[in-house]
C-alpha atoms as a PDB file:
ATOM      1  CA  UNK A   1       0.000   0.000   0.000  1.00  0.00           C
ATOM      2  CA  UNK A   2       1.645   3.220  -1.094  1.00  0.00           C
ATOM      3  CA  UNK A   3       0.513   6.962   0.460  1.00  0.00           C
ATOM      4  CA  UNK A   4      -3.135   7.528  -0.301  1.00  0.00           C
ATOM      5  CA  UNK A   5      -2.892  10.923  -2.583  1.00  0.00           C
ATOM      6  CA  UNK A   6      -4.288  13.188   0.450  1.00  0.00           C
ATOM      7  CA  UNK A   7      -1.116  11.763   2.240  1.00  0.00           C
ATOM      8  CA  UNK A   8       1.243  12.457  -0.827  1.00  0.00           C
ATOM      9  CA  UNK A   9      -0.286  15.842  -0.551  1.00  0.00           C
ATOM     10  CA  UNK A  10      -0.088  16.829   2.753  1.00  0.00           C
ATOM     11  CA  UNK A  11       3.704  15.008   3.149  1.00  0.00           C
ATOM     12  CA  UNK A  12       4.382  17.723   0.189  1.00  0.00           C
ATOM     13  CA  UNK A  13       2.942  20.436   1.721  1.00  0.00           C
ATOM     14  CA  UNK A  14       4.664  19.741   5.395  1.00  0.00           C
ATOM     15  CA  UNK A  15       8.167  19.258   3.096  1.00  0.00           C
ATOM     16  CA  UNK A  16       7.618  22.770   1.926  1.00  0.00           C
ATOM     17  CA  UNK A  17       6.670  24.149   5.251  1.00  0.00           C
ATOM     18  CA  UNK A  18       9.881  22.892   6.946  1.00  0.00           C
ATOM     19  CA  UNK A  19      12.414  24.531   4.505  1.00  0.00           C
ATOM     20  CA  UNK A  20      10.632  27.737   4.545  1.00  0.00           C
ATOM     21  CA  UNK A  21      10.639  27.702   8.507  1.00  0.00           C
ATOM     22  CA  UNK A  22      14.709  26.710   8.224  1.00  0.00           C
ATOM     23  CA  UNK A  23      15.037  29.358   5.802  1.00  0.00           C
ATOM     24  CA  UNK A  24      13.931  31.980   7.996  1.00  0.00           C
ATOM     25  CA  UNK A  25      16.954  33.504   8.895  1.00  0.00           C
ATOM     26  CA  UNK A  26      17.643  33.737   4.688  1.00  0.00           C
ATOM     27  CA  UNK A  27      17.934  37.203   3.733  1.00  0.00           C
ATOM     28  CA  UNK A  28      14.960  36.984   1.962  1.00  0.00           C
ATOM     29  CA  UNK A  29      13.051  34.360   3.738  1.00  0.00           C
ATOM     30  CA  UNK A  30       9.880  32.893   2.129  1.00  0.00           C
ATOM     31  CA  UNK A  31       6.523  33.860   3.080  1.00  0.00           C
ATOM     32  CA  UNK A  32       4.559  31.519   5.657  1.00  0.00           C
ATOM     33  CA  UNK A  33       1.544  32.443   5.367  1.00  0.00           C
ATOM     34  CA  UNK A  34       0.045  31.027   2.204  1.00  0.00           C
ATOM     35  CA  UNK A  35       1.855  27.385   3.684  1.00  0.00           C
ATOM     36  CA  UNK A  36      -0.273  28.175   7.032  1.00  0.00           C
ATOM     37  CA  UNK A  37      -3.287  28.243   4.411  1.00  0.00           C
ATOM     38  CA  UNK A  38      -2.244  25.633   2.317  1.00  0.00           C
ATOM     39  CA  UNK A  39      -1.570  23.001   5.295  1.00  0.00           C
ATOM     40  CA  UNK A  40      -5.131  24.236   7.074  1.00  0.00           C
ATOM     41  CA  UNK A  41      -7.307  23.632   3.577  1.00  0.00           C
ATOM     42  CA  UNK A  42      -6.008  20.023   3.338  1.00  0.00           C
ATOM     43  CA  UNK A  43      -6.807  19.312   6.782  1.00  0.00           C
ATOM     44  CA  UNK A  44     -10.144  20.578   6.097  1.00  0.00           C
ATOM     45  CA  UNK A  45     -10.586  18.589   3.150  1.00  0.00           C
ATOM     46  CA  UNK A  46      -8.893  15.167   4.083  1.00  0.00           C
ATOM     47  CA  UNK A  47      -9.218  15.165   7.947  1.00  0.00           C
ATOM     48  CA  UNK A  48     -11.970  12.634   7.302  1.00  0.00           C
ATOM     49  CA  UNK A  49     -10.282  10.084   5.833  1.00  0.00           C
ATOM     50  CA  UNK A  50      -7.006  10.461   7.292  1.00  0.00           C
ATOM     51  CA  UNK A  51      -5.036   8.172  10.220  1.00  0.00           C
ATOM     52  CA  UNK A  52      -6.444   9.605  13.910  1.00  0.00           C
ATOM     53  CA  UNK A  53      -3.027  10.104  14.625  1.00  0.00           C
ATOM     54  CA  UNK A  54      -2.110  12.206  11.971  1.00  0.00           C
ATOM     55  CA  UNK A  55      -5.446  14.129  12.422  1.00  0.00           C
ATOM     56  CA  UNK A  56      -4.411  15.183  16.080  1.00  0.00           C
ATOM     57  CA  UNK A  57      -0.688  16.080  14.444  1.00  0.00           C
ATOM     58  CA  UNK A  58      -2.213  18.428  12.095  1.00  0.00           C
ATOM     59  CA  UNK A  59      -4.700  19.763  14.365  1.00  0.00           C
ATOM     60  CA  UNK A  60      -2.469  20.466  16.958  1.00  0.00           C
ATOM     61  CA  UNK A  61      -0.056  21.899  14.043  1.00  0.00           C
ATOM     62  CA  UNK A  62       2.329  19.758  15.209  1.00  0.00           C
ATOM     63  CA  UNK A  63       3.965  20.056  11.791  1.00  0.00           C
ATOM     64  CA  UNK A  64       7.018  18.424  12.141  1.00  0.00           C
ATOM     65  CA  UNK A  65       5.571  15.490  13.897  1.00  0.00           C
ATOM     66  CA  UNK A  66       2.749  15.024  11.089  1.00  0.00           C
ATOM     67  CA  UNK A  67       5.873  15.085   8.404  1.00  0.00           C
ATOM     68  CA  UNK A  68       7.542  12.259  10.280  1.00  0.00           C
ATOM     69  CA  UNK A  69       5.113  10.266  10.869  1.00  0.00           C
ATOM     70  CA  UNK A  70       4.161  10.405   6.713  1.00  0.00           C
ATOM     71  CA  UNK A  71       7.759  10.046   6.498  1.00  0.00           C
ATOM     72  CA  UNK A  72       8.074   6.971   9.237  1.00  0.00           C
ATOM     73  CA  UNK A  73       5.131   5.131   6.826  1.00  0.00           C
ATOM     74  CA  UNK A  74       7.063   5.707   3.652  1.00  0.00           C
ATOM     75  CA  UNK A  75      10.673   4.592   5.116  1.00  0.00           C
ATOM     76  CA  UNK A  76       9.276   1.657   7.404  1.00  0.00           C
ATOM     77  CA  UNK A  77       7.627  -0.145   4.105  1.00  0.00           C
ATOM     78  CA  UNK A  78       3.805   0.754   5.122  1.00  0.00           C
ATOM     79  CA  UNK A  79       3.379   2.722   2.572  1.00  0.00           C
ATOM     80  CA  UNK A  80       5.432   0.786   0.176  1.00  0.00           C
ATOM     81  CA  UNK A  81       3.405  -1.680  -2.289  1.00  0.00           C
ATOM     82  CA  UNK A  82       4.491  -5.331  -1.376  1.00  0.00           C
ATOM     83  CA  UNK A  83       7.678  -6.794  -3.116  1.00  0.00           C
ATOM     84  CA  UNK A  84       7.597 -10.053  -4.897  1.00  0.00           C
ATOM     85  CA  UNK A  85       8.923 -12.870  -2.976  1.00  0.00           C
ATOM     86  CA  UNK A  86      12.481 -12.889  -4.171  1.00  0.00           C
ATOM     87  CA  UNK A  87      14.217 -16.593  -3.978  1.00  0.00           C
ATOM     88  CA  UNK A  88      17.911 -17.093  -4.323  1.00  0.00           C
ATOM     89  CA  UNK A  89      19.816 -18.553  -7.248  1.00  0.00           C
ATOM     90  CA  UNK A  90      22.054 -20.923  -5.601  1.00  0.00           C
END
């Protein structure tokens, strides 16, 4: 099973949230707002159908804990369609 698309969506949107907030101190740092807005619509619009934990994440705009939890689902193989059995050649 691979990230629904609300998932792909909101993993994107927390990506692009993080490296504006660490580019902050940039001389010309991007603007946060329209990711605030961004983030808060696909709550809106997904919170439904999305994991209870990742719900409370968002809601508390715990931001970076939402991204890491997408991102623990995609590393740990959850979100990764099943591989073919593999067998060995020997």
């Amino acid at each position: 099973m691979s990230l629904s698309g609300a998932e792909t969506l909101l993993h994107e949107a927390l990506r692009d949230y993080l490296a504006a907030v660490a580019a902050q101190k940039s001389p010309h740092p991007p603007q946060l707002a329209p990711l605030f807005l961004k983030l808060d619509s696909l709550e809106k619009e997904h919170a439904p159908h999305l994991d209870p934990r990742l719900r409370h994440f968002l809601e508390s705009k715990s931001y970076r804990k939402a991204h890491d939890y997408l991102g623990s689902l995609v590393s740990s193989g959850l979100a990764k369609p099943l591989s073919p059995t593999q067998t060995c050649s020997k």
